[in-house]
C-alpha atoms as a PDB file:
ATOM      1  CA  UNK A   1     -20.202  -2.529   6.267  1.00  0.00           C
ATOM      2  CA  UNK A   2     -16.122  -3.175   6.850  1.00  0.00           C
ATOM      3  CA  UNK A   3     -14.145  -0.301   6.766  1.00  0.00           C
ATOM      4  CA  UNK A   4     -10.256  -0.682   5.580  1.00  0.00           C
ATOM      5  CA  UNK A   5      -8.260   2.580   6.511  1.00  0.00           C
ATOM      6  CA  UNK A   6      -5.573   3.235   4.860  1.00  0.00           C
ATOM      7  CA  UNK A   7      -3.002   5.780   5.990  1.00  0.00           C
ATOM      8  CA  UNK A   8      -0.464   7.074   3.290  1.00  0.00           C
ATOM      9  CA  UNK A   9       0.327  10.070   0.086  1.00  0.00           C
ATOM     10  CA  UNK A  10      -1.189  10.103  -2.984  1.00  0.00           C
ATOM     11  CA  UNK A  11       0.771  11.694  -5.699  1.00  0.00           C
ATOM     12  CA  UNK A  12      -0.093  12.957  -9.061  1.00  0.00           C
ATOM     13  CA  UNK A  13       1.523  10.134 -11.931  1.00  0.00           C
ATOM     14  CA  UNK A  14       2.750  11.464 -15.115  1.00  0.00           C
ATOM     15  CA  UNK A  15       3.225   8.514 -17.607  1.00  0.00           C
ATOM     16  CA  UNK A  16       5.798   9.718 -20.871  1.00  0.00           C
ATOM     17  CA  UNK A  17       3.823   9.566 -24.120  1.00  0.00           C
ATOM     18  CA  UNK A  18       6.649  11.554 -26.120  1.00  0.00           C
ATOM     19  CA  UNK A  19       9.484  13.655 -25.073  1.00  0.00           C
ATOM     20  CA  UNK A  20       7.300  16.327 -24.517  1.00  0.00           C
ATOM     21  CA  UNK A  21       3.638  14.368 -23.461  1.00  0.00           C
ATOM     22  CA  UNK A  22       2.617  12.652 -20.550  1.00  0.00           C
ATOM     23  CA  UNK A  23      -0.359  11.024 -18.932  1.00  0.00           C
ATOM     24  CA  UNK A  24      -1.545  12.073 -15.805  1.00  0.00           C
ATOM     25  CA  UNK A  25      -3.255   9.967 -13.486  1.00  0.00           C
ATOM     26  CA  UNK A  26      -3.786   9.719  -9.562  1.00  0.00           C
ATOM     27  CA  UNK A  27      -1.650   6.378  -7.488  1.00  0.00           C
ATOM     28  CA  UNK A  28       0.466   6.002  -4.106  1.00  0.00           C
ATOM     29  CA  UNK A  29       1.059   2.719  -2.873  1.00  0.00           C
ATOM     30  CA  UNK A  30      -1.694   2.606   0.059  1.00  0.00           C
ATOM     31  CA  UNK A  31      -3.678   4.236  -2.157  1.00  0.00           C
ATOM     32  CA  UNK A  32      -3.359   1.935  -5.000  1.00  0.00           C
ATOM     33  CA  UNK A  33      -4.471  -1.214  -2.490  1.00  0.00           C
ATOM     34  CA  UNK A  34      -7.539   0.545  -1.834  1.00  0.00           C
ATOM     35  CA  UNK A  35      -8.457   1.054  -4.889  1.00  0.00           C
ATOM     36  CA  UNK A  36      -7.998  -2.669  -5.590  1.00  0.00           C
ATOM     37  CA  UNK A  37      -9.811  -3.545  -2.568  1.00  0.00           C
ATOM     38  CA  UNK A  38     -12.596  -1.411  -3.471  1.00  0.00           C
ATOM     39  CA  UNK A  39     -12.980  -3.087  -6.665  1.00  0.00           C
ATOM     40  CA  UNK A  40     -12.999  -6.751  -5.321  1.00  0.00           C
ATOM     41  CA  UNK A  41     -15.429  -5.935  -2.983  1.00  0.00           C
ATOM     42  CA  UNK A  42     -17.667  -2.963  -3.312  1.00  0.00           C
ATOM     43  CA  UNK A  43     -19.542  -2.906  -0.141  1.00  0.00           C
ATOM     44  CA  UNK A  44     -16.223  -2.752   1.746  1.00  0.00           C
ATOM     45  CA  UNK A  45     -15.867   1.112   3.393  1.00  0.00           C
ATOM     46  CA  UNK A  46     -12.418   2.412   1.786  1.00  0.00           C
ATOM     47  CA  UNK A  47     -10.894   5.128   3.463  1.00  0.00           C
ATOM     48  CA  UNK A  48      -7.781   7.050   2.904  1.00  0.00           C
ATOM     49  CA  UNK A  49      -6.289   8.830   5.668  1.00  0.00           C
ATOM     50  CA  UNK A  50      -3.667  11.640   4.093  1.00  0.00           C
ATOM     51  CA  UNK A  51      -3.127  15.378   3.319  1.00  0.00           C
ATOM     52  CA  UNK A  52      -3.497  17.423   0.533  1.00  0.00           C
ATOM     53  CA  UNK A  53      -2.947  20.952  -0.448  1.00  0.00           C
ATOM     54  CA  UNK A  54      -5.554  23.675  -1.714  1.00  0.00           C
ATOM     55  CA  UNK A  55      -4.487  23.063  -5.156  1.00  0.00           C
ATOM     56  CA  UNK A  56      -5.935  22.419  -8.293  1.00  0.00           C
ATOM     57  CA  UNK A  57      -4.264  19.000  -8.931  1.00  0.00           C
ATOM     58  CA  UNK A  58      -4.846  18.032  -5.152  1.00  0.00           C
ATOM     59  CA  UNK A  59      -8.916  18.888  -6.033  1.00  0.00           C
ATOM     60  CA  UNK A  60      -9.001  16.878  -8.825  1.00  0.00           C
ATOM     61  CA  UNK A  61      -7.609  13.987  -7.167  1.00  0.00           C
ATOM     62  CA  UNK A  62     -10.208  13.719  -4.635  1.00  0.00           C
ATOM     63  CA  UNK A  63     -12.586  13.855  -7.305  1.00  0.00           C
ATOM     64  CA  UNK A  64     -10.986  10.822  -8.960  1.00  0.00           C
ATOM     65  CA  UNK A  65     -10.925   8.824  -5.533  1.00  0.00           C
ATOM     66  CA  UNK A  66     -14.750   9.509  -5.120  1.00  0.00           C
ATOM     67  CA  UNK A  67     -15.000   7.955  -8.723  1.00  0.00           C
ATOM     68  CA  UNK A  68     -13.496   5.290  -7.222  1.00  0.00           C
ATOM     69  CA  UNK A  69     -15.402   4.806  -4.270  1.00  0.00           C
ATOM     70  CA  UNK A  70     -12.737   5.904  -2.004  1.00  0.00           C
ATOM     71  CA  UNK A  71     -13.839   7.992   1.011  1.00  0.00           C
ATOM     72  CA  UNK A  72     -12.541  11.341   1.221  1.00  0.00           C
ATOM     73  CA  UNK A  73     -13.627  12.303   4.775  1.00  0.00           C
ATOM     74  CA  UNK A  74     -10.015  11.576   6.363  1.00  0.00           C
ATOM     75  CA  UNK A  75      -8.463  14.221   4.133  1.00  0.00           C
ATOM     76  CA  UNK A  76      -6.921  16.990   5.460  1.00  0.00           C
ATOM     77  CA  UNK A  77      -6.355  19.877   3.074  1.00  0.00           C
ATOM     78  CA  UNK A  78      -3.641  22.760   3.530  1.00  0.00           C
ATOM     79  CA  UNK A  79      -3.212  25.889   1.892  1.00  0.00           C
ATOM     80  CA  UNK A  80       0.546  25.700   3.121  1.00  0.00           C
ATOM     81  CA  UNK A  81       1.568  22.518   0.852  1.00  0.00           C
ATOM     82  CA  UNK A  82       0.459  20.933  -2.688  1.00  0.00           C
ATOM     83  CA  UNK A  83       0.199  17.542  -3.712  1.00  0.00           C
ATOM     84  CA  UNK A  84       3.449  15.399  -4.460  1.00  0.00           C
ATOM     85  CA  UNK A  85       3.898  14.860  -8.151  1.00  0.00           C
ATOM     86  CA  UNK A  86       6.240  11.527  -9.659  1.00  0.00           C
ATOM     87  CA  UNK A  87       7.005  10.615 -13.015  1.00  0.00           C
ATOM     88  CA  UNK A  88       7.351   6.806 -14.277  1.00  0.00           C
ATOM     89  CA  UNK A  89      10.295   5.650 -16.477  1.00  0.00           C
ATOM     90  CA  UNK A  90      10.009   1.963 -17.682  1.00  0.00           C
ATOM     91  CA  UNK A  91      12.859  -0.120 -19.432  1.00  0.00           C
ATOM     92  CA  UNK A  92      12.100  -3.256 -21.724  1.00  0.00           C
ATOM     93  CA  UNK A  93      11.420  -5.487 -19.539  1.00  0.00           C
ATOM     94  CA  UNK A  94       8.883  -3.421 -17.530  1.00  0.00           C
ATOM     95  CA  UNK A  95      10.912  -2.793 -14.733  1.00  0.00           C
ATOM     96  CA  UNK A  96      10.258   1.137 -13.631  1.00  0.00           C
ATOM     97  CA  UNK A  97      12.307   3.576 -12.024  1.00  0.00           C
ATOM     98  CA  UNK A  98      10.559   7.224 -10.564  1.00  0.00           C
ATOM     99  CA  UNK A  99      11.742  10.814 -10.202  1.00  0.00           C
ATOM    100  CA  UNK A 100       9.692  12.447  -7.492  1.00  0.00           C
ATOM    101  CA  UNK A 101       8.733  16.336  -6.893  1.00  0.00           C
ATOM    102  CA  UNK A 102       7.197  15.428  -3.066  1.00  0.00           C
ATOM    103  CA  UNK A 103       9.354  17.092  -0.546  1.00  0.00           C
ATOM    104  CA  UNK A 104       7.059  20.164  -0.183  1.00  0.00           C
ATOM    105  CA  UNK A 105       3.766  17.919  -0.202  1.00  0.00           C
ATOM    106  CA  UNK A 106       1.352  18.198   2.024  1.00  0.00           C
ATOM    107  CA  UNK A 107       0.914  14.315   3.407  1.00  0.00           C
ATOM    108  CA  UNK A 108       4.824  14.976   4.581  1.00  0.00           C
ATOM    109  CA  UNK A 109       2.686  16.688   7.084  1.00  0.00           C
ATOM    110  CA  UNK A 110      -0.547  14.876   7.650  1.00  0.00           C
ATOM    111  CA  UNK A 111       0.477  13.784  11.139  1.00  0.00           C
ATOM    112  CA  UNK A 112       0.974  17.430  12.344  1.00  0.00           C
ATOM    113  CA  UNK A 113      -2.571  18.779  11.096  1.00  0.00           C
ATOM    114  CA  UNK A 114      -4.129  15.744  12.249  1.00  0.00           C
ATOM    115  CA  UNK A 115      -2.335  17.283  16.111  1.00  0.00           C
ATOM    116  CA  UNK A 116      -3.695  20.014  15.313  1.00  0.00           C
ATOM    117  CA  UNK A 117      -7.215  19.541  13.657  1.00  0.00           C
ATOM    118  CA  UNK A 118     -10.083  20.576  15.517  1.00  0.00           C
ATOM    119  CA  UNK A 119     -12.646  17.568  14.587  1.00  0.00           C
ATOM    120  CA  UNK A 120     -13.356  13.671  14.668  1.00  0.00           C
ATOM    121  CA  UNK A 121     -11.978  12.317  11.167  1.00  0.00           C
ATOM    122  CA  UNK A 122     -13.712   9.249  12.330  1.00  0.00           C
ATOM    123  CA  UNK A 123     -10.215   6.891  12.111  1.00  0.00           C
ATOM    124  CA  UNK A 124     -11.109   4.714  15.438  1.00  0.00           C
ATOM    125  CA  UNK A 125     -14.346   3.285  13.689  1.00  0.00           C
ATOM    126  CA  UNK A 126     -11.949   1.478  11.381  1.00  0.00           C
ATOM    127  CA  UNK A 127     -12.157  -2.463  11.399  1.00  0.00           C
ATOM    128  CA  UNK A 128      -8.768  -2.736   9.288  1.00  0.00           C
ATOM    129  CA  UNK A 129      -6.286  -0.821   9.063  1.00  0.00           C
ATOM    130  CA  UNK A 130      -2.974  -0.627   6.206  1.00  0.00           C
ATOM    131  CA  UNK A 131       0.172   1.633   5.995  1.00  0.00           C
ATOM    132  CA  UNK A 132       3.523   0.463   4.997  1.00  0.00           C
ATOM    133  CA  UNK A 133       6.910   1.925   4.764  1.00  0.00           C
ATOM    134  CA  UNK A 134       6.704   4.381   2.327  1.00  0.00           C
ATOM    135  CA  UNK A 135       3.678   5.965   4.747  1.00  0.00           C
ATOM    136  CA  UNK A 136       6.745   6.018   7.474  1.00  0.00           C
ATOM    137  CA  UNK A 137       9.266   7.270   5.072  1.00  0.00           C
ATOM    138  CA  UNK A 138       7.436   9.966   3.887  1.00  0.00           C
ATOM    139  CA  UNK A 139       6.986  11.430   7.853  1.00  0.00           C
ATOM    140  CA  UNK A 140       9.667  13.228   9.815  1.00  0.00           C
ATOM    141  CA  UNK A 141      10.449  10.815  13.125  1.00  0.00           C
ATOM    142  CA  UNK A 142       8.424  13.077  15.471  1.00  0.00           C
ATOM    143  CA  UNK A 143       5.633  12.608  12.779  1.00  0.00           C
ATOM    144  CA  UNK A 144       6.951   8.481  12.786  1.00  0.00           C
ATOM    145  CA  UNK A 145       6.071   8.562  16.543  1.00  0.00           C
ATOM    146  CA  UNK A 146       2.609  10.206  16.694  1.00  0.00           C
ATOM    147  CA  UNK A 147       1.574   7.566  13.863  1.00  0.00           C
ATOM    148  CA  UNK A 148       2.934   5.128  15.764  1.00  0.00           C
ATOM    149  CA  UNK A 149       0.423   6.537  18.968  1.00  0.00           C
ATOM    150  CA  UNK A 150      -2.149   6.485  16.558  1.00  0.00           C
ATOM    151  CA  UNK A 151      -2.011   3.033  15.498  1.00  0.00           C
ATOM    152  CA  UNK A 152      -1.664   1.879  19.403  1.00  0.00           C
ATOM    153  CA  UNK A 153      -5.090   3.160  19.855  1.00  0.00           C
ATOM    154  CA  UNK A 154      -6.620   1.914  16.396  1.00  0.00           C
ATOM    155  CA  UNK A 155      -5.014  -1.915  17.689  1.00  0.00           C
ATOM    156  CA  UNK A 156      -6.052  -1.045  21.735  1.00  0.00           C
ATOM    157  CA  UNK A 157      -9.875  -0.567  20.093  1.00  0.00           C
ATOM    158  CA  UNK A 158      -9.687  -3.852  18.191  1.00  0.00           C
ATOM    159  CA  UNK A 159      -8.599  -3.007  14.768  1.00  0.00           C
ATOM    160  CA  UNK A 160      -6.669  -5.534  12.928  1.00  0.00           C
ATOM    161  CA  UNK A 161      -3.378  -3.407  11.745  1.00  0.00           C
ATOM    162  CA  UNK A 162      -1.683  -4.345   8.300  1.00  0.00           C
ATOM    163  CA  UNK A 163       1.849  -3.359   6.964  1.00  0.00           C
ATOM    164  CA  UNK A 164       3.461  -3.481   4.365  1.00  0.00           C
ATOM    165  CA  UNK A 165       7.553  -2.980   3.889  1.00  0.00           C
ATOM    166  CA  UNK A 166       7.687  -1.591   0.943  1.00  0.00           C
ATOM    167  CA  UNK A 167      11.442  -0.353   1.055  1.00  0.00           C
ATOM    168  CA  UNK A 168      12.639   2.502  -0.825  1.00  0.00           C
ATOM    169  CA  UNK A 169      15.901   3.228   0.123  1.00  0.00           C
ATOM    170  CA  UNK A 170      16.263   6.996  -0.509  1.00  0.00           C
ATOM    171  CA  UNK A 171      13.395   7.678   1.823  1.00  0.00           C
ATOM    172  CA  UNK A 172      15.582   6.733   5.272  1.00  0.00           C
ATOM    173  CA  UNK A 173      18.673   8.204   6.656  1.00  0.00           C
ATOM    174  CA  UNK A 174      19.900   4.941   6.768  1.00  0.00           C
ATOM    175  CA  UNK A 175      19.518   1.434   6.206  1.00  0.00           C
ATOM    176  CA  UNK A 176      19.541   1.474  10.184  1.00  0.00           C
ATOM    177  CA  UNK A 177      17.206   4.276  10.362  1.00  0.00           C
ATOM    178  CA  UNK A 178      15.029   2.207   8.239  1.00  0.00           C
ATOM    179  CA  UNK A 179      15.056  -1.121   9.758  1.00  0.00           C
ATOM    180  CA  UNK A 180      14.527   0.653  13.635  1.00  0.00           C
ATOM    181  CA  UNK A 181      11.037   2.022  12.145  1.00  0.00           C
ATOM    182  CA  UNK A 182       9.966  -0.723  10.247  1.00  0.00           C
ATOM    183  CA  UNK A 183      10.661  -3.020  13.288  1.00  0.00           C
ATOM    184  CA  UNK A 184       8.157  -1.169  15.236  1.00  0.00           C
ATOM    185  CA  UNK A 185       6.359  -1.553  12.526  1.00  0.00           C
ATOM    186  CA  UNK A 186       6.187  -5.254  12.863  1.00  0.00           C
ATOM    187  CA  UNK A 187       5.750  -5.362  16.432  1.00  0.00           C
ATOM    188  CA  UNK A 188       2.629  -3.537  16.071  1.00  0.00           C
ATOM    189  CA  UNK A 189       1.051  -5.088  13.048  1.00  0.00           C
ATOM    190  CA  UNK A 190      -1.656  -7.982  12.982  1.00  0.00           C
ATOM    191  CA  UNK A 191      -0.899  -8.894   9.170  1.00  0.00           C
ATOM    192  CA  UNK A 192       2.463  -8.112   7.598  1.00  0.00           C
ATOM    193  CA  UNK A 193       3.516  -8.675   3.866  1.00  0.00           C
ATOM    194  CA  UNK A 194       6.764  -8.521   3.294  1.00  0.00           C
ATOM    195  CA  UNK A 195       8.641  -9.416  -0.041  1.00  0.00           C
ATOM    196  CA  UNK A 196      12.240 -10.988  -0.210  1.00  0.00           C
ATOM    197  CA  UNK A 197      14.037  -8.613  -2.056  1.00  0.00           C
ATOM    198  CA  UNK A 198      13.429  -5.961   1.022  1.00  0.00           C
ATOM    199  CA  UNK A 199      14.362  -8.450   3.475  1.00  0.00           C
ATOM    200  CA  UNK A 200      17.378  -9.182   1.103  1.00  0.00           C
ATOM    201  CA  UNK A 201      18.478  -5.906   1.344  1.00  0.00           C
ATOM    202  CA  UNK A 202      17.748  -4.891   4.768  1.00  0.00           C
ATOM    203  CA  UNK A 203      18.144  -8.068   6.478  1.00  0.00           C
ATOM    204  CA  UNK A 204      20.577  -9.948   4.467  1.00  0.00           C
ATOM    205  CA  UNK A 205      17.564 -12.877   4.488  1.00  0.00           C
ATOM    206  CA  UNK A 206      17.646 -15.187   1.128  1.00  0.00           C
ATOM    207  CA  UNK A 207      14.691 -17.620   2.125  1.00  0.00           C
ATOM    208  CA  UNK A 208      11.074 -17.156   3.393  1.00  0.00           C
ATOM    209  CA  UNK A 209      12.050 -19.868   5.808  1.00  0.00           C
ATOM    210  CA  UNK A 210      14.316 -16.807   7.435  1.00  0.00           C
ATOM    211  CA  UNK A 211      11.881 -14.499   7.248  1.00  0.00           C
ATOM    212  CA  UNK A 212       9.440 -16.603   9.113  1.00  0.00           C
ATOM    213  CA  UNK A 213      11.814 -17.113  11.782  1.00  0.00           C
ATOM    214  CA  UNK A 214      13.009 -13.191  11.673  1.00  0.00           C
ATOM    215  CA  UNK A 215       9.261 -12.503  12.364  1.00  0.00           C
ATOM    216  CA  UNK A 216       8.716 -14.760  15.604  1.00  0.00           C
ATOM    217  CA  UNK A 217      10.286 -12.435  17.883  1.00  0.00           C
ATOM    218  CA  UNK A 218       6.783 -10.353  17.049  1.00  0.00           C
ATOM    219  CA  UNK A 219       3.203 -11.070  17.639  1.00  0.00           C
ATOM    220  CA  UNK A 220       2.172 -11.328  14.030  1.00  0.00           C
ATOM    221  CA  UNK A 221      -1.103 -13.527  13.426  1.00  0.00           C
ATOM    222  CA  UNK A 222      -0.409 -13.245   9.174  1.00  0.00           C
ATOM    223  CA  UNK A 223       2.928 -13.393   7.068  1.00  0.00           C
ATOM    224  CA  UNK A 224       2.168 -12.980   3.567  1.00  0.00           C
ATOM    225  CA  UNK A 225       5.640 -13.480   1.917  1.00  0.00           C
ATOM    226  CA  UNK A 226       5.839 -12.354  -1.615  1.00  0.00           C
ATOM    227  CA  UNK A 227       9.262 -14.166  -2.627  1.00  0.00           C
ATOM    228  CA  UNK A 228       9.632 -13.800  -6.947  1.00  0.00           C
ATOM    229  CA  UNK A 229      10.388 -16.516  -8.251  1.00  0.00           C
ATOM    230  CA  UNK A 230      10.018 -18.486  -5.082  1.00  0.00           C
ATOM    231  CA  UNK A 231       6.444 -17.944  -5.432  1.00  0.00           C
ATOM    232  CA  UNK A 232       4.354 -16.675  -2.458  1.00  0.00           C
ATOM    233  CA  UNK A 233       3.888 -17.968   0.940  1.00  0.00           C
ATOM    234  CA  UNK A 234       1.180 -17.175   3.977  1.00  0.00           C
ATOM    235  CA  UNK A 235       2.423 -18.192   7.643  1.00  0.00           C
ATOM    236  CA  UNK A 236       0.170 -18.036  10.500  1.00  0.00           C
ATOM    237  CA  UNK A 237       3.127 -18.016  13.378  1.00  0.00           C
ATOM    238  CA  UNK A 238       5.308 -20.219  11.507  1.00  0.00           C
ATOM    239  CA  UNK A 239       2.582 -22.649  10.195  1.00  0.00           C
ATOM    240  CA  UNK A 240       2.670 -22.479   6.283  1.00  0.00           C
ATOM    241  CA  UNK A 241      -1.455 -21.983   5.621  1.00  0.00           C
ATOM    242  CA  UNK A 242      -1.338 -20.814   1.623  1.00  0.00           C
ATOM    243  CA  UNK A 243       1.231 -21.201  -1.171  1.00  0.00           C
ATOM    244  CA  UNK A 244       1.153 -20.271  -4.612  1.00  0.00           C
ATOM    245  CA  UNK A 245       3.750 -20.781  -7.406  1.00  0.00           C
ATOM    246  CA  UNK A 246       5.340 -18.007  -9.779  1.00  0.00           C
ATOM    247  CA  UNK A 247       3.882 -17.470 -12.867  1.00  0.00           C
ATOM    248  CA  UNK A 248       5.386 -15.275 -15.113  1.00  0.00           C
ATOM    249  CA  UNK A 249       2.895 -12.849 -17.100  1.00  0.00           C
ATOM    250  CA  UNK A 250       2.235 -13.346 -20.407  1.00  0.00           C
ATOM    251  CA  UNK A 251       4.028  -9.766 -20.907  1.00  0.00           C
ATOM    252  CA  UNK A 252       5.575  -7.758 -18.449  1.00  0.00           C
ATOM    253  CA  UNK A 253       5.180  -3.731 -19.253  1.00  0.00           C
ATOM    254  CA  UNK A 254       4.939  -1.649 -16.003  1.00  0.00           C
ATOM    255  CA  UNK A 255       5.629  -3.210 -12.801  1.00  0.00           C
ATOM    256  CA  UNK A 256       4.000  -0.233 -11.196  1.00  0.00           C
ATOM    257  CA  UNK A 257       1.563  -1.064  -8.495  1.00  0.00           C
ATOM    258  CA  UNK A 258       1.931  -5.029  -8.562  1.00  0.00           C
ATOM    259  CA  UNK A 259       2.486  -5.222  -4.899  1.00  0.00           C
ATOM    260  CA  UNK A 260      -0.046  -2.810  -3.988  1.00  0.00           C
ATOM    261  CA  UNK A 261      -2.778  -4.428  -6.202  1.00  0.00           C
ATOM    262  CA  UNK A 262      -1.393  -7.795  -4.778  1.00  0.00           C
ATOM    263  CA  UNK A 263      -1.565  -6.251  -1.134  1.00  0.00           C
ATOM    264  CA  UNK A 264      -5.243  -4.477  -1.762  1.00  0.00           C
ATOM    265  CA  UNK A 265      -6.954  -7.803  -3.098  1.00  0.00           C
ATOM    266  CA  UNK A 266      -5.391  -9.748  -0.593  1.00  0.00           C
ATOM    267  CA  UNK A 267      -6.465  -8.006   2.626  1.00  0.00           C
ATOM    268  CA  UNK A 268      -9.700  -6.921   1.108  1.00  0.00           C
ATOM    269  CA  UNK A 269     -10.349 -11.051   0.427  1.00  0.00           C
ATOM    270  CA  UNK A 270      -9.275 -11.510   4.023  1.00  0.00           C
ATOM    271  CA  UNK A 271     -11.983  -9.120   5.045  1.00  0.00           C
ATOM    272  CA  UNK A 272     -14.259 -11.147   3.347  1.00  0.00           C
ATOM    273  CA  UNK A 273     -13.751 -14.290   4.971  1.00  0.00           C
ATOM    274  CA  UNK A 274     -11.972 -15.450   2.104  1.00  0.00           C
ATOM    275  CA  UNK A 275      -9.162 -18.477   3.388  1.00  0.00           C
ATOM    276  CA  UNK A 276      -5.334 -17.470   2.775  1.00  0.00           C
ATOM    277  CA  UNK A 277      -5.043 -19.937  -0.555  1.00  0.00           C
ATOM    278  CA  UNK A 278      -8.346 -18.210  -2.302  1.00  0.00           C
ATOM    279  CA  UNK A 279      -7.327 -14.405  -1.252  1.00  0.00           C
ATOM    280  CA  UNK A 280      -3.403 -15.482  -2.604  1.00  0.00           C
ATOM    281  CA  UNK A 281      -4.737 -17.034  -5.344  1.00  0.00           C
ATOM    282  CA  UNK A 282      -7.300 -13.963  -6.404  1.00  0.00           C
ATOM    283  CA  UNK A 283      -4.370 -10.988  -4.907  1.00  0.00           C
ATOM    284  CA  UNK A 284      -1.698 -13.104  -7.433  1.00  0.00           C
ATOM    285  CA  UNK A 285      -4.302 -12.862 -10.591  1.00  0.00           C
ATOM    286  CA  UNK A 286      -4.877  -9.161 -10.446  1.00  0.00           C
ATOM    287  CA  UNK A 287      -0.929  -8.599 -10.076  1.00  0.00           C
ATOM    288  CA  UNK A 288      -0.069 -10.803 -12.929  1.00  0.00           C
ATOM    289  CA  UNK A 289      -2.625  -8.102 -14.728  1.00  0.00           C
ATOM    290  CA  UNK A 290      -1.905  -5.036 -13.575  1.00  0.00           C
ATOM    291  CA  UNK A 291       2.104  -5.667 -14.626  1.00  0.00           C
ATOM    292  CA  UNK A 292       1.133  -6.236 -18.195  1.00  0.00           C
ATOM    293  CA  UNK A 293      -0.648  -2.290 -18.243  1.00  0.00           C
ATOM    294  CA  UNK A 294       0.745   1.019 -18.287  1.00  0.00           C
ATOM    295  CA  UNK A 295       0.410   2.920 -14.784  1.00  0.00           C
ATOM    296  CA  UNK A 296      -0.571   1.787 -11.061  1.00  0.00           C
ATOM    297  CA  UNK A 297      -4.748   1.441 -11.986  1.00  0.00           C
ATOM    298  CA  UNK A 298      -5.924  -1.054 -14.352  1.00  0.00           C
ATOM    299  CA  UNK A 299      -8.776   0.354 -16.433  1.00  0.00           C
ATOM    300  CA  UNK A 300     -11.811  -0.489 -15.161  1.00  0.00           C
ATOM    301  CA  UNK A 301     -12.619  -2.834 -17.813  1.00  0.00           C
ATOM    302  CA  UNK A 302      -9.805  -4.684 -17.929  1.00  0.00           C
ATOM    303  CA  UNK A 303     -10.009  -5.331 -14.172  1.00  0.00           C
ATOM    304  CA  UNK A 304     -13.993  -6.431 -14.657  1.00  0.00           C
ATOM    305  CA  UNK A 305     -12.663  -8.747 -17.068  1.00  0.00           C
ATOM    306  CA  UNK A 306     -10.824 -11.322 -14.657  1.00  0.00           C
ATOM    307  CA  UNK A 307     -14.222 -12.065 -12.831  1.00  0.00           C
ATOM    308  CA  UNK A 308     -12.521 -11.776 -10.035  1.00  0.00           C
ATOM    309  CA  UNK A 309     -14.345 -10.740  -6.376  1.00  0.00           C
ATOM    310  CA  UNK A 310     -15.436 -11.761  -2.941  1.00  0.00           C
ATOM    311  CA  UNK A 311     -18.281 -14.038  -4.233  1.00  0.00           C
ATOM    312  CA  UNK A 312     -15.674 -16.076  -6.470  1.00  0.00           C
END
């Protein structure tokens, strides 16, 4: 059996029902992809490697993961911290904007108790690995660097690492700060997925074609380019291998999660021995789904409804 780690926070979500109602549910952005993963391909090991506090919230979430079929044996739980909390706010086109209550939370400091744990969370018998750049944002830089050590060793014992931009500006010091992390980001990572608006922002890039190029001065095997519009794009060096044009959903109502349910499918086809145009092609369906639903986790039903998984 495959195991994909992934290395990240998972925050409680409250959903608005009314001024004074919400829905509560469990997503993160790494966590979100495995959950996706999980549910393309249910033999596949899925891991999350985090913190969490000693908290009722923080309990029931690992309680929802196991319903999930997420492992829970890389959590580290504190008494010091709780669990992050963020609420969703949508407009009417389903674009969404989030407040956050997650400076206090306890995978700010996952790095430092996994310094100081005193037993084998079993992270080197990974096969794949994911964390992107809200799992660096989240960390202190002395907290950046151990992760960084981490992931040297994961990579040194054969593990194929994939990353995953994901900018959010507030998170950095600086658009600098930002781009000096997720650089070493890149240089470490097997598989990258960036998407053009980041590299719009951080980069001043307006093309995949200069994203390709921006990413030859690393040793990345995959580019998955997630471009809008533009459609996607996989590179293999600078060889285009997959392709797959835009298509608007039939309704857009939360984009919450559509890169991380794009990003879970896609890696977990990969694992599969799916090619790049089937695992872009099935990653692309279950985003064009998950955009047109409230929240980062399709019900289950709706997901078991696009027939999609490794054996299609």
């Amino acid at each position: 059996m495959s195991t994909l780690l992934a290395i990240g926070e998972c925050m409680v979500e409250l959903v608005p029902t009314g001024i004074s109602e919400c829905q509560q549910s469990f997503a993160g952005d790494t966590y979100n992809a495995l959950v996706y993963a999980k549910r393309f391909e249910n033999t596949l090991n899925c891991e999350l490697f985090t913190a969490v506090g000693s908290d009722v919230l923080s309990s029931n979430m690992l309680k929802c993961w196991q319903l999930e079929g997420i492992s829970t044996k890389n959590v580290i739980t504190t008494p010091d911290h709780n669990v992050g909390i963020y609420a969703i706010s949508t407009d009417l086109l389903g674009e969404r904007s989030f407040d956050y209550w997650r400076n206090q939370s306890a995978a700010k400091h996952m790095m430092e108790l996994y310094a100081k744990a005193s037993f084998d969370l079993g992270l080197k018998k990974s096969d794949w690995v994911f964390f992107s750049g809200i799992s660096l944002g989240i960390l202190d830089d002395d907290s950046k660097q151990c992760l960084f050590t981490l992931l040297n060793d994961l990579k040194k014992q054969g593990c194929t690492i994939a990353f995953d931009p994901n900018y959010r500006a507030r998170m950095w010091e600086s658009k600098a700060h930002a781009i000096e992390w997720l650089e070493r980001a890149y240089a470490i990572s097997n598989v990258v997925l960036p998407g053009l608006d980041d590299h719009r922002v951080l980069f001043g890039h307006s093309t995949t074609a200069e994203i390709v190029q921006y990413c030859t001065q690393f040793d990345i095997d995959e580019i998955v380019i997630k471009a809008g519009s533009a459609g996607m794009q996989v590179y293999c060096k600078d060889d285009l291998k997959a392709s797959c044009l835009f298509t608007p959903a039939e309704k857009q109502v939360d984009s919450t999660a559509a890169g991380d349910s794009f990003a879970g499918t896609y890696l977990a086809a990969r694992m599969c021995a799916q090619n790049p145009q089937n695992a872009l092609e099935m990653a692309d369906s279950v985003a064009s789904q998950v955009v047109q639903h409230q929240g980062a986790i399709l019900p289950l039903d709706v997901y078991h409804s696009l027939n999609i998984s490794a054996g299609k």
